[in-house]
C-alpha atoms as a PDB file:
ATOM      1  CA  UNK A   1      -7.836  18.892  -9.282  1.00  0.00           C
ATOM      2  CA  UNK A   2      -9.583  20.358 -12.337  1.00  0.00           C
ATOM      3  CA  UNK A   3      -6.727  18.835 -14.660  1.00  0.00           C
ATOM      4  CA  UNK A   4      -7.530  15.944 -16.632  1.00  0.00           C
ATOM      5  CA  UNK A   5      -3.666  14.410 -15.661  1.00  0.00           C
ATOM      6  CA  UNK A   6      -3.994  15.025 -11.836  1.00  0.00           C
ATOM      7  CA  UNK A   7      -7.777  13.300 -12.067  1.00  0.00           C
ATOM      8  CA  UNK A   8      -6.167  10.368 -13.758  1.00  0.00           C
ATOM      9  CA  UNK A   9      -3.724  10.258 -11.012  1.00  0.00           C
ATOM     10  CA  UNK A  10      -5.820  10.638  -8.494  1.00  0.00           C
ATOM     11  CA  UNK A  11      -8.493   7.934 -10.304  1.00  0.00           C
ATOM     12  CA  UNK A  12      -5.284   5.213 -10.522  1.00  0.00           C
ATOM     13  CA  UNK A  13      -4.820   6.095  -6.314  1.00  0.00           C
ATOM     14  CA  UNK A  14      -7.891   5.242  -5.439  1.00  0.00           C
ATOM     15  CA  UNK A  15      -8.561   2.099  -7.559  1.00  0.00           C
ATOM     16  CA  UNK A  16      -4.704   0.721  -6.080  1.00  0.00           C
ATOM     17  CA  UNK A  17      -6.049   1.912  -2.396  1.00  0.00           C
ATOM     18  CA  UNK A  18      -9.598  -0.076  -3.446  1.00  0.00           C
ATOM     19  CA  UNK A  19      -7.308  -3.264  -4.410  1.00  0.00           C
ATOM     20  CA  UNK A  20      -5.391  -2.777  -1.385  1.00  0.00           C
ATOM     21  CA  UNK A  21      -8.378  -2.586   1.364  1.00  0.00           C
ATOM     22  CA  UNK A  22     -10.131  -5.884  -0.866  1.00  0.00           C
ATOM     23  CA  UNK A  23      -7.065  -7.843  -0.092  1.00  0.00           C
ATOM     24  CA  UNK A  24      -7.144  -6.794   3.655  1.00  0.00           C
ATOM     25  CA  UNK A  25     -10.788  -7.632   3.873  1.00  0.00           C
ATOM     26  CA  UNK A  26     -10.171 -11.189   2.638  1.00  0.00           C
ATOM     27  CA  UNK A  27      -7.350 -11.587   4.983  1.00  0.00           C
ATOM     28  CA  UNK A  28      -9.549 -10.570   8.007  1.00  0.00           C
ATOM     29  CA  UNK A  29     -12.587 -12.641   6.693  1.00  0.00           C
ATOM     30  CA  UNK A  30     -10.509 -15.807   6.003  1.00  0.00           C
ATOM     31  CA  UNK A  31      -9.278 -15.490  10.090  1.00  0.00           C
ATOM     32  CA  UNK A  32     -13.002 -14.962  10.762  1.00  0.00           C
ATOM     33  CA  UNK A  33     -13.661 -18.362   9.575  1.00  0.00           C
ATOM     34  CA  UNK A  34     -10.817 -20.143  11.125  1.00  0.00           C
ATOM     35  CA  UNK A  35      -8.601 -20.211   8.049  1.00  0.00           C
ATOM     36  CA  UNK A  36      -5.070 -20.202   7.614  1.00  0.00           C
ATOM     37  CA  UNK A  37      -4.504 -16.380   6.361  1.00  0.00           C
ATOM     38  CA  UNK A  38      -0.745 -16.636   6.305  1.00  0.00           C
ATOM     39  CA  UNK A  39      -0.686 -15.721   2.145  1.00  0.00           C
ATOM     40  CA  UNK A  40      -3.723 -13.297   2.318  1.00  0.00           C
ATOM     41  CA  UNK A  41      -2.139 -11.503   4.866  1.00  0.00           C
ATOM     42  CA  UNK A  42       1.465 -11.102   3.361  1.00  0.00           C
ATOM     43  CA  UNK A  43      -0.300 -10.066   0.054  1.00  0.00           C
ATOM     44  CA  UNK A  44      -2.181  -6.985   1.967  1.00  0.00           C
ATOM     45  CA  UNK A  45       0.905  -6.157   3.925  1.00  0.00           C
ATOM     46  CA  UNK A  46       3.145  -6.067   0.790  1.00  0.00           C
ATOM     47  CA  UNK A  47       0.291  -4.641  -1.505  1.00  0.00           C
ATOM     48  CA  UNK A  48      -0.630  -1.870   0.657  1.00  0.00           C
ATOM     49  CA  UNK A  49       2.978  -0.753   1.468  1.00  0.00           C
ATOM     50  CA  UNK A  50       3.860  -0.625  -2.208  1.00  0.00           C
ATOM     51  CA  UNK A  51       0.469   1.234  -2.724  1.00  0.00           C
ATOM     52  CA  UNK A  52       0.606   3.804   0.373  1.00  0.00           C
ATOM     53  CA  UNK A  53       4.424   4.666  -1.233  1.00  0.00           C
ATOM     54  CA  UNK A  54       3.143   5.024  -4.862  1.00  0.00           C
ATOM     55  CA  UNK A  55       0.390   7.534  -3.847  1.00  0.00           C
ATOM     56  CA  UNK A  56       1.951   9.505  -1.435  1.00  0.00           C
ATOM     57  CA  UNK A  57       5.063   9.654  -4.071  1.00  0.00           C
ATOM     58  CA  UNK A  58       2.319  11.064  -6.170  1.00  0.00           C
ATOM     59  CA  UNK A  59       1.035  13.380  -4.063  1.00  0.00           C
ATOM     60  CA  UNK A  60       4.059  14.472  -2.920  1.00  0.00           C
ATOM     61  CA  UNK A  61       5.029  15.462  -7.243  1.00  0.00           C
ATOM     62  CA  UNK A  62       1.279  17.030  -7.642  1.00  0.00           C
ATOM     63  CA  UNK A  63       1.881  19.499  -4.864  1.00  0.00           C
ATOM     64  CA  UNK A  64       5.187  20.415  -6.269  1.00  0.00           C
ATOM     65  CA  UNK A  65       7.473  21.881  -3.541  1.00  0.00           C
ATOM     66  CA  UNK A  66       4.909  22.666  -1.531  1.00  0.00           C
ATOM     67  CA  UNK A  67       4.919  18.808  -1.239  1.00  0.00           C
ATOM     68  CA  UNK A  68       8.226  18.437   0.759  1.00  0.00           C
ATOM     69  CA  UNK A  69       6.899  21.521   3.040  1.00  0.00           C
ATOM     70  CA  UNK A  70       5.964  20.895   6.739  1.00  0.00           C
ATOM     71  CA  UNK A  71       2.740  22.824   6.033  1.00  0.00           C
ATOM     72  CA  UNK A  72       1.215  20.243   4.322  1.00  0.00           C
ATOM     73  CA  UNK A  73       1.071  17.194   5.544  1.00  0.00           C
ATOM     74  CA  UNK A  74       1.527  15.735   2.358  1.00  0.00           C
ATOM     75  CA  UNK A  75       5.116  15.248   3.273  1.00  0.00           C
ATOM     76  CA  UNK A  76       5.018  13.366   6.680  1.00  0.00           C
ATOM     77  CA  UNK A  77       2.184  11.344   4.637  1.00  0.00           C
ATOM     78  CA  UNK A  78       5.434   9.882   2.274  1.00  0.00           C
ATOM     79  CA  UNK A  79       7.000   9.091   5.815  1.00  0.00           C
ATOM     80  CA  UNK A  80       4.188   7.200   7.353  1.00  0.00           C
ATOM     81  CA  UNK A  81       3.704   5.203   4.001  1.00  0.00           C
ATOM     82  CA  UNK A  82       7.586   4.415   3.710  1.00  0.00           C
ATOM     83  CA  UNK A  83       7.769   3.779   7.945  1.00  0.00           C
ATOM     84  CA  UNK A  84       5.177   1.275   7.234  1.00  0.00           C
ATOM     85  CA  UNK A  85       6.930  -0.458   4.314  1.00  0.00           C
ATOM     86  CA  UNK A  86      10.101  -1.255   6.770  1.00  0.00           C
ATOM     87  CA  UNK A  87       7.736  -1.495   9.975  1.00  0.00           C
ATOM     88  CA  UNK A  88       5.534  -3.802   8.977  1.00  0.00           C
ATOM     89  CA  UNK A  89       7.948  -6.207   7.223  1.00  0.00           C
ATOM     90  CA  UNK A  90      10.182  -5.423   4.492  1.00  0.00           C
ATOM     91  CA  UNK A  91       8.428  -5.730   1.174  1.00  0.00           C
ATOM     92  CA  UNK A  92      11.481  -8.419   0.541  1.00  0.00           C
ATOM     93  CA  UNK A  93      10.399 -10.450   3.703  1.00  0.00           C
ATOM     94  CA  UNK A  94       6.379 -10.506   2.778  1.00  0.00           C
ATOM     95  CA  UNK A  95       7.201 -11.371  -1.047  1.00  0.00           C
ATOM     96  CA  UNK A  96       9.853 -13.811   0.496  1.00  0.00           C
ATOM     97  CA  UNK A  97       6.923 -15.469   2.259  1.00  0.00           C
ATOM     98  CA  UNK A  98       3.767 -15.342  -0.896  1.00  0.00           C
ATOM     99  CA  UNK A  99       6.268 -16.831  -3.013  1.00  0.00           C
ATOM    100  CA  UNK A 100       6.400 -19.526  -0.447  1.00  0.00           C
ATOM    101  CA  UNK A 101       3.507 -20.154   0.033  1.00  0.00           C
ATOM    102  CA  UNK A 102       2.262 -19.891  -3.839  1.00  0.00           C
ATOM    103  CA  UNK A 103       4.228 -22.490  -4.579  1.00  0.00           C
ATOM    104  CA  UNK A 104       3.777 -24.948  -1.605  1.00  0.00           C
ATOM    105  CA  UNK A 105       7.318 -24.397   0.355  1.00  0.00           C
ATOM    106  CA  UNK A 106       5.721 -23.200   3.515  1.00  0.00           C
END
């Protein structure tokens, strides 16, 4: 972690994983109020999918080899992110569905 790259890496993860919890905290606030969250919550689902794959694709190229090893858990951390992608939704269904509703189709 003392090189500059791997701290600029590691800086761009956790501003996307910032981004990502923002857009799940205005999906849960908007259902708080009674509002329709249908958007806000496609947005988080897709975002933090696409996020959770990006950093743990990082991670995974930081650690090297040791990053497809079973004694780090960096590698079943690029599982869980990718398992969630499909899991929760394809990333083609929840863009399917913002596009949607961005422009009025519902």
């Amino acid at each position: 972690a003392s090189f500059q790259m791997i701290q600029e890496q590691i800086a761009e993860m956790y501003v996307e994983e910032q981004a990502a919890r923002l857009l799940v905290y205005r999906a849960a606030t908007n259902r708080d109020l009674g509002q329709r969250n249908t958007i806000e919550v496609s947005c988080a689902k897709f975002y933090a999918g696409e996020v959770a794959v990006k950093a743990a694709n990082q991670a995974v190229k930081i650690f090297g080899s040791y990053g497809f090893s079973t004694e780090y858990p960096v590698e079943r951390f690029y599982r869980d992110a990718k398992s969630y992608q499909i899991v929760e939704g394809t990333s083609n269904i929840q863009k399917m569905i913002i596009a949607r509703n961005a422009l009025g189709l519902k």
